[in-house]
PDB file of N, CA and C in Angstrom:
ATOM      1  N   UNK A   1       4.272   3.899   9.009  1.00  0.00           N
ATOM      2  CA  UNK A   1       3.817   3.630  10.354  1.00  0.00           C
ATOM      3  C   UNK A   1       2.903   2.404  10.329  1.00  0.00           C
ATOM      4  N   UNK A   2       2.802   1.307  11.466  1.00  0.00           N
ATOM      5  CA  UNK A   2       2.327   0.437  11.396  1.00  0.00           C
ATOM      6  C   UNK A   2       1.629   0.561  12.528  1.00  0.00           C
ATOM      7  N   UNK A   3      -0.012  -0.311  12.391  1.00  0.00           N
ATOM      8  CA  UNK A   3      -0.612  -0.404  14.038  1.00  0.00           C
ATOM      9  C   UNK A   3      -0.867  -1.576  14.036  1.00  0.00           C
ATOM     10  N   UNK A   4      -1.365  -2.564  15.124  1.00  0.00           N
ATOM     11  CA  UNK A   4      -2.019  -3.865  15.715  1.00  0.00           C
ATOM     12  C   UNK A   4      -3.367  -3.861  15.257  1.00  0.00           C
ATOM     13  N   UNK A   5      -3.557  -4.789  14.221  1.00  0.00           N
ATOM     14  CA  UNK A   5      -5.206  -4.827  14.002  1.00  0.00           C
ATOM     15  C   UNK A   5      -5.591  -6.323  14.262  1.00  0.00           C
ATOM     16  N   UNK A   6      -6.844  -6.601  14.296  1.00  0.00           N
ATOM     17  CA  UNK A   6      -7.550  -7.327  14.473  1.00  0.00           C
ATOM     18  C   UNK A   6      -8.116  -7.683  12.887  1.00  0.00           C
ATOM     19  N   UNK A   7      -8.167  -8.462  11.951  1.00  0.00           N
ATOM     20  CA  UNK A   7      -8.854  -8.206  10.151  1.00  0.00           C
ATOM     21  C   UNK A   7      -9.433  -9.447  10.531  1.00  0.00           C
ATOM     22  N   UNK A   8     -11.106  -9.465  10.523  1.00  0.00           N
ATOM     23  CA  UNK A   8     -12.078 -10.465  10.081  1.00  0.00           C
ATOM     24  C   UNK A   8     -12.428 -10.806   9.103  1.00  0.00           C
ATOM     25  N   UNK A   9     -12.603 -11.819   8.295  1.00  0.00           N
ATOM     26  CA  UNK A   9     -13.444 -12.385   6.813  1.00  0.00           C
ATOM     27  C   UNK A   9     -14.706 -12.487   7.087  1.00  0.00           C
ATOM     28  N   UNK A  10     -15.026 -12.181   5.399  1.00  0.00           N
ATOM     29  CA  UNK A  10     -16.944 -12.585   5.536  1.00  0.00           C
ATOM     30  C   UNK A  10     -16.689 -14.092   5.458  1.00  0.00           C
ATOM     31  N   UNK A  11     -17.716 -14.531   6.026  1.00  0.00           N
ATOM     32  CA  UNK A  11     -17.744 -16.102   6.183  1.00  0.00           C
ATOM     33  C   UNK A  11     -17.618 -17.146   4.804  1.00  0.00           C
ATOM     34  N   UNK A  12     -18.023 -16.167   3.821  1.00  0.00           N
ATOM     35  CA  UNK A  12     -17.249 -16.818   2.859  1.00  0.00           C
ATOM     36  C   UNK A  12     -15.660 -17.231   2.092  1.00  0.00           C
ATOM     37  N   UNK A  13     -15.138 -16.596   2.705  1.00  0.00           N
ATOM     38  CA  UNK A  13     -13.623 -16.426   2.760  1.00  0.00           C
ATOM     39  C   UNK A  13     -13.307 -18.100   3.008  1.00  0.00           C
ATOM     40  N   UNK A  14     -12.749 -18.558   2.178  1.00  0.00           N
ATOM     41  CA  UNK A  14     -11.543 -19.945   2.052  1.00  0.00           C
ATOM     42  C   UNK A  14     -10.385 -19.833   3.084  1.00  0.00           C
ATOM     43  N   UNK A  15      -9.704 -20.793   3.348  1.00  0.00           N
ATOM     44  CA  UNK A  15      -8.748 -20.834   4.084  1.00  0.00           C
ATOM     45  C   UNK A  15      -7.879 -20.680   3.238  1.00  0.00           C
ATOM     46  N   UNK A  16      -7.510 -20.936   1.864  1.00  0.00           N
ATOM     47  CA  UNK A  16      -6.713 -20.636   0.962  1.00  0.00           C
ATOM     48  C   UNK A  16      -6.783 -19.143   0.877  1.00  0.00           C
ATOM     49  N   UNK A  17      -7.578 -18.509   0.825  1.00  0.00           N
ATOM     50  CA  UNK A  17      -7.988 -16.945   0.528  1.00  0.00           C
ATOM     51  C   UNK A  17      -7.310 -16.301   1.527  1.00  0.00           C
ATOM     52  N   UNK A  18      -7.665 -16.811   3.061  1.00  0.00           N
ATOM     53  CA  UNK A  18      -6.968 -15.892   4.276  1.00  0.00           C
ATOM     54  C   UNK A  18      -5.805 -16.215   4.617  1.00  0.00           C
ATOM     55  N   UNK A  19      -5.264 -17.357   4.194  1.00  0.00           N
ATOM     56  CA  UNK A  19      -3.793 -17.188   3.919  1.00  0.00           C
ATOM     57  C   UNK A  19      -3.279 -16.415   2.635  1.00  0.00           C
ATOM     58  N   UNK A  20      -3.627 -16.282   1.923  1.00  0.00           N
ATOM     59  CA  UNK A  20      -3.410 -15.440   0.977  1.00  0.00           C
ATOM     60  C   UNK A  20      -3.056 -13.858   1.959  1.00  0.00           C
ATOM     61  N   UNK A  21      -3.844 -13.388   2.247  1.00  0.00           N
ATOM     62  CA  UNK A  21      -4.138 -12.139   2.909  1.00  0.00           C
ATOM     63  C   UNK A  21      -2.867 -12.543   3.935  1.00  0.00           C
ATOM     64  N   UNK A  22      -2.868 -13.132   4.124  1.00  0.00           N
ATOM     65  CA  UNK A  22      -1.581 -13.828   6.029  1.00  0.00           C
ATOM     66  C   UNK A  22      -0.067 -13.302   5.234  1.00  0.00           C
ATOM     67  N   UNK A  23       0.344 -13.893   3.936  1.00  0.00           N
ATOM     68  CA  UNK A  23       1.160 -13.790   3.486  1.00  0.00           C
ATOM     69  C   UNK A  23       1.455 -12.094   2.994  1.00  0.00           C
ATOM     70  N   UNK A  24       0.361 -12.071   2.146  1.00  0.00           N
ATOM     71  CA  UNK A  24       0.713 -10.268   2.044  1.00  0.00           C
ATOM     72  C   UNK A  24       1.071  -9.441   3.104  1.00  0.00           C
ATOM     73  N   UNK A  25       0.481  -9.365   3.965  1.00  0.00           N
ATOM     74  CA  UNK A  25       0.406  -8.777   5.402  1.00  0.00           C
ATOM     75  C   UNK A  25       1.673  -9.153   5.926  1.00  0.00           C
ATOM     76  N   UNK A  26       2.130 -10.143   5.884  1.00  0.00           N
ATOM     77  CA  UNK A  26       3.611 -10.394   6.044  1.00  0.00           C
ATOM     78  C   UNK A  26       4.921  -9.874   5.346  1.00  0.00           C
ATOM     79  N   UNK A  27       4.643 -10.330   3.675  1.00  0.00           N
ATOM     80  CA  UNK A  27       5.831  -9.722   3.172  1.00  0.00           C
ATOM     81  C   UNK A  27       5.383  -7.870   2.505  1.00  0.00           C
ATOM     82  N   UNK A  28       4.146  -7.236   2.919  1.00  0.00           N
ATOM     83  CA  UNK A  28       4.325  -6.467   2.904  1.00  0.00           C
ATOM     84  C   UNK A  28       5.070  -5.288   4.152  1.00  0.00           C
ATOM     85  N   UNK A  29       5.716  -5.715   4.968  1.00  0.00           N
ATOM     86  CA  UNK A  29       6.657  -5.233   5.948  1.00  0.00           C
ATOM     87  C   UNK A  29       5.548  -5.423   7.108  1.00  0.00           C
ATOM     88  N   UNK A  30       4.507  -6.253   7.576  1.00  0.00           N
ATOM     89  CA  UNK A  30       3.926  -6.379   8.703  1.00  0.00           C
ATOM     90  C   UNK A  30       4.127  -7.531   9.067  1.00  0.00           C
ATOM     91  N   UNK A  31       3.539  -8.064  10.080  1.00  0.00           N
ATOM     92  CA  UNK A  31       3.329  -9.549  10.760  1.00  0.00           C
ATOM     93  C   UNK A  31       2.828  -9.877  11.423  1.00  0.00           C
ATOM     94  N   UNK A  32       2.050 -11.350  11.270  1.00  0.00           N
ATOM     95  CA  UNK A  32       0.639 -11.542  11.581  1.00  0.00           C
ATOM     96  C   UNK A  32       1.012 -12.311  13.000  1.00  0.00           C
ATOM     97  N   UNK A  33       0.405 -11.849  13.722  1.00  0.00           N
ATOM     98  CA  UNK A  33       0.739 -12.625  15.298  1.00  0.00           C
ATOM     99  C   UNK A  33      -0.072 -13.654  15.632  1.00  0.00           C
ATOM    100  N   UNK A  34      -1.343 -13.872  15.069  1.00  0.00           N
ATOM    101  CA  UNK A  34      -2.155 -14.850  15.518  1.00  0.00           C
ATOM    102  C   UNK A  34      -3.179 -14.834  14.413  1.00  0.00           C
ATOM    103  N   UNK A  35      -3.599 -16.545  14.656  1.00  0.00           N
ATOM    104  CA  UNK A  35      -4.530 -16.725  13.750  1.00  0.00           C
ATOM    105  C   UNK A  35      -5.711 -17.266  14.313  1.00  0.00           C
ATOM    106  N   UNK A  36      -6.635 -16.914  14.172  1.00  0.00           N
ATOM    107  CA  UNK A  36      -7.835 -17.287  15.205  1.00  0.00           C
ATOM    108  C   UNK A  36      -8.795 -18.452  14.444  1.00  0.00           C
ATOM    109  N   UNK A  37      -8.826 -19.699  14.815  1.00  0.00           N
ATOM    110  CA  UNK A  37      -9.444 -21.316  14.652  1.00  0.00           C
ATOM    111  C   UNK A  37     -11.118 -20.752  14.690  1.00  0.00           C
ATOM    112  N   UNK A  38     -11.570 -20.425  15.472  1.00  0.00           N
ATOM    113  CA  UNK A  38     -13.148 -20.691  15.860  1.00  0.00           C
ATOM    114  C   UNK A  38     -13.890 -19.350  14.663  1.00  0.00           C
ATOM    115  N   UNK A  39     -12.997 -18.497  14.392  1.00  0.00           N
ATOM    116  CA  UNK A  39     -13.672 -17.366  13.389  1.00  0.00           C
ATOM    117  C   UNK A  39     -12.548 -17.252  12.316  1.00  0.00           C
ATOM    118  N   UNK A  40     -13.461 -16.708  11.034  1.00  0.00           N
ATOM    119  CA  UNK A  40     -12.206 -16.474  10.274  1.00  0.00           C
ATOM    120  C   UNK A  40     -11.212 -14.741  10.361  1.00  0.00           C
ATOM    121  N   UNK A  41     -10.569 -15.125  10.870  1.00  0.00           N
ATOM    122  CA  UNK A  41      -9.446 -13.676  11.275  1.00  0.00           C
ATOM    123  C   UNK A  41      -8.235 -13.905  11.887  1.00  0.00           C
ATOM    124  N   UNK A  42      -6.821 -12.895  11.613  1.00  0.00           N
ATOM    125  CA  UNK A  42      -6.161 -12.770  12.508  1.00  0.00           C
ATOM    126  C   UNK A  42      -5.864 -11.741  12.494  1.00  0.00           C
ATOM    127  N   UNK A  43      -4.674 -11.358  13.534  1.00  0.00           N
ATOM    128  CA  UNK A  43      -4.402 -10.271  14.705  1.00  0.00           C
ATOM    129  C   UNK A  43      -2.808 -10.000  13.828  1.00  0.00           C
ATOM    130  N   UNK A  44      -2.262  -9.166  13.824  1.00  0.00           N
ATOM    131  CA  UNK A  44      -1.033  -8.407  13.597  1.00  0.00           C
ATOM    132  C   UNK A  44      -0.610  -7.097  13.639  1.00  0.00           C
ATOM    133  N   UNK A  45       0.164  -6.890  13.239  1.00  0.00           N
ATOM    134  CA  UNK A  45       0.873  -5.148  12.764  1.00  0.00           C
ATOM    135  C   UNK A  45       0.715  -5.416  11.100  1.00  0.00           C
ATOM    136  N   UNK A  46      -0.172  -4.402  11.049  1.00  0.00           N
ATOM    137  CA  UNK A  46       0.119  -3.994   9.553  1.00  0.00           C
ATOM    138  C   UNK A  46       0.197  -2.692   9.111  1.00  0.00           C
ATOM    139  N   UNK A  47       1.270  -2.800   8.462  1.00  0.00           N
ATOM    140  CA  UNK A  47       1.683  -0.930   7.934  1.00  0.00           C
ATOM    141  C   UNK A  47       0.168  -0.568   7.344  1.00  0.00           C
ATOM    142  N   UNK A  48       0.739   0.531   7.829  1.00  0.00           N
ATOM    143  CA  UNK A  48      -0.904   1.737   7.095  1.00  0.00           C
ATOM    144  C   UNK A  48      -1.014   1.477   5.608  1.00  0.00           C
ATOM    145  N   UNK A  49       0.371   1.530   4.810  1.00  0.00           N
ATOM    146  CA  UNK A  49      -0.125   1.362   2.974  1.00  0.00           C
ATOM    147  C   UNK A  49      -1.008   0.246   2.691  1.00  0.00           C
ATOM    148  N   UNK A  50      -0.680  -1.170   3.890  1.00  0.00           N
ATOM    149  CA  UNK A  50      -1.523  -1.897   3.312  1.00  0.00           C
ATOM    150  C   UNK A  50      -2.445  -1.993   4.048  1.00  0.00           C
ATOM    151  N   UNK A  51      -2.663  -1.005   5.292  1.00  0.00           N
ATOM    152  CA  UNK A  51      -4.260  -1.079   5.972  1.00  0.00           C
ATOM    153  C   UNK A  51      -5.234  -0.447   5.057  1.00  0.00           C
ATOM    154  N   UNK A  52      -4.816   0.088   4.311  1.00  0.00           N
ATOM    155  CA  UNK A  52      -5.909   1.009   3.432  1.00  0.00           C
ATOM    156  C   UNK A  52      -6.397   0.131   2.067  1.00  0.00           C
ATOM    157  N   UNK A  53      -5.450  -0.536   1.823  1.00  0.00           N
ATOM    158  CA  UNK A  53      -6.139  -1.780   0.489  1.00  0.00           C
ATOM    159  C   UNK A  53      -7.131  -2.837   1.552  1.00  0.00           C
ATOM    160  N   UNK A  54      -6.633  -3.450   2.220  1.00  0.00           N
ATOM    161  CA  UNK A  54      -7.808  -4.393   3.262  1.00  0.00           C
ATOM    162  C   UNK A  54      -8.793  -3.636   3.294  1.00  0.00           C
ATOM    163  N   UNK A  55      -9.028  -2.303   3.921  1.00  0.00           N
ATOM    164  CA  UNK A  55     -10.339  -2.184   4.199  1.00  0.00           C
ATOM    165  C   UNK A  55     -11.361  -1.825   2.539  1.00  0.00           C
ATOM    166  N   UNK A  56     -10.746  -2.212   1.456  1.00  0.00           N
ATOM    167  CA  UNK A  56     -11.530  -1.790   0.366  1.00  0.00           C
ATOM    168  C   UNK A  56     -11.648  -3.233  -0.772  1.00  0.00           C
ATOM    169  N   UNK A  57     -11.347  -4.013   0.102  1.00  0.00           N
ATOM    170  CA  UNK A  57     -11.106  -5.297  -0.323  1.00  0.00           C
ATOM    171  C   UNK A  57     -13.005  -6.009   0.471  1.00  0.00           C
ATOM    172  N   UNK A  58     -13.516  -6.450  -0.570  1.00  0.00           N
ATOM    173  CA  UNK A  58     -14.963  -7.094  -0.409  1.00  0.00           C
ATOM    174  C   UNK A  58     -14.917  -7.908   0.442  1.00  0.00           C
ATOM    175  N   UNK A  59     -13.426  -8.950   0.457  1.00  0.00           N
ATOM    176  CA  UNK A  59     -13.778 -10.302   1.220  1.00  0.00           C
ATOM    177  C   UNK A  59     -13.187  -9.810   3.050  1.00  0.00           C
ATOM    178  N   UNK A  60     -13.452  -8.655   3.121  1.00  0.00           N
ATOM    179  CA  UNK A  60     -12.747  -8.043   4.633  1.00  0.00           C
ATOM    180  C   UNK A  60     -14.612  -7.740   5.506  1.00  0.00           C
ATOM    181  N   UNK A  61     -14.670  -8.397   6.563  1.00  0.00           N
ATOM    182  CA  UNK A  61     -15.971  -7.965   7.419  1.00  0.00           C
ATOM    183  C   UNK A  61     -15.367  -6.775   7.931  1.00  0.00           C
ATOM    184  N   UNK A  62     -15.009  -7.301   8.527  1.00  0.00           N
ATOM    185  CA  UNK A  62     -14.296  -6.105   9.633  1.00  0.00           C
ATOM    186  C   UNK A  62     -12.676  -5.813   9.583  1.00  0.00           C
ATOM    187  N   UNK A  63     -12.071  -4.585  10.107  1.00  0.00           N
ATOM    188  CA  UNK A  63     -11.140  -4.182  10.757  1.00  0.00           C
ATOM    189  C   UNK A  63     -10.303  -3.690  12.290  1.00  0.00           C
ATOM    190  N   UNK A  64     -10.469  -3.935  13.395  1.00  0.00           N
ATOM    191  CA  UNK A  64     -10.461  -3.108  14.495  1.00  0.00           C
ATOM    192  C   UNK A  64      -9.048  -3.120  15.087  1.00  0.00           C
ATOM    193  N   UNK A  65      -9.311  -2.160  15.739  1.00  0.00           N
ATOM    194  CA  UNK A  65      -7.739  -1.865  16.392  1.00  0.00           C
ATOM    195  C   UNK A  65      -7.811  -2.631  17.606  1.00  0.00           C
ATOM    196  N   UNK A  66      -6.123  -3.581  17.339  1.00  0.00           N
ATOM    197  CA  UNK A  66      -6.110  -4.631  18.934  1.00  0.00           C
ATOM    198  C   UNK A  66      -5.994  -3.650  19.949  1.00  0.00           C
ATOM    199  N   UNK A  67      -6.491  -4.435  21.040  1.00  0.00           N
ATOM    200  CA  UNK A  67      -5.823  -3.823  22.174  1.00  0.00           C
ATOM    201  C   UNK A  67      -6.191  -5.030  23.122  1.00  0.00           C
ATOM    202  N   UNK A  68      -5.412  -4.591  24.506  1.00  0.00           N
ATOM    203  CA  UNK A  68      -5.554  -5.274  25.492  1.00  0.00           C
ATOM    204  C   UNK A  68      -6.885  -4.977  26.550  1.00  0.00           C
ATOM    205  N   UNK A  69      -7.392  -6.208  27.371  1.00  0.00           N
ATOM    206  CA  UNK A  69      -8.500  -6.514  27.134  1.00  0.00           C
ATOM    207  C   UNK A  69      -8.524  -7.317  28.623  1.00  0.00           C
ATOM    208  N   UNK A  70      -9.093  -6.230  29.745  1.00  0.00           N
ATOM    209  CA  UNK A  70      -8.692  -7.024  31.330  1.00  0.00           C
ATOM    210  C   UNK A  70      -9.988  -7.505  31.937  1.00  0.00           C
ATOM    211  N   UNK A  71     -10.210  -7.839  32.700  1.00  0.00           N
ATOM    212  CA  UNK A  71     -11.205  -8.268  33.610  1.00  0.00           C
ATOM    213  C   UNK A  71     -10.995  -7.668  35.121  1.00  0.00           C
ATOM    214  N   UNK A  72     -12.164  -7.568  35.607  1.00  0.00           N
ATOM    215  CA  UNK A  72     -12.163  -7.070  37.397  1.00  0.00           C
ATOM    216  C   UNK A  72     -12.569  -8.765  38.115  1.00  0.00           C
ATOM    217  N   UNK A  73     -11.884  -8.917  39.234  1.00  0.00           N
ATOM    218  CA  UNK A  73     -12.200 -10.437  39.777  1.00  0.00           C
ATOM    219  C   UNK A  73     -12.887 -10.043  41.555  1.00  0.00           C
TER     220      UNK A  73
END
């Protein structure tokens, strides 16, 4: 089973490093939908086997579950 996460880096994280992570997350049967410029993180589906190595991985800040995200006008 796979869900939509959100995976942040500690600010020390390389751009070489979080592509590293982009690629696993990929050919481990997920895929990364976005990559976010202004912070280091992106957004995808990643199967549960490999949600559970990310979150025990040092160079991971955060994890959160995407979701959608409205405004009242």
């Amino acid at each position: 089973m796979s869900g939509r996460y959100i995976v942040m880096f500690k600010n020390w994280a390389t751009p070489a490093q979080i592509q590293q992570y982009i690629d696993e997350v990929n050919n481990s049967g997920g895929q990364v939908t976005h990559e976010y410029s202004i912070i280091k993180a992106f957004a995808g589906v990643i199967p549960d086997h490999f949600l559970q190595t990310l979150r025990l991985d040092s160079i991971i800040e955060s994890i959160e579950q995407d979701s959608l995200v409205t405004t009242q006008g």
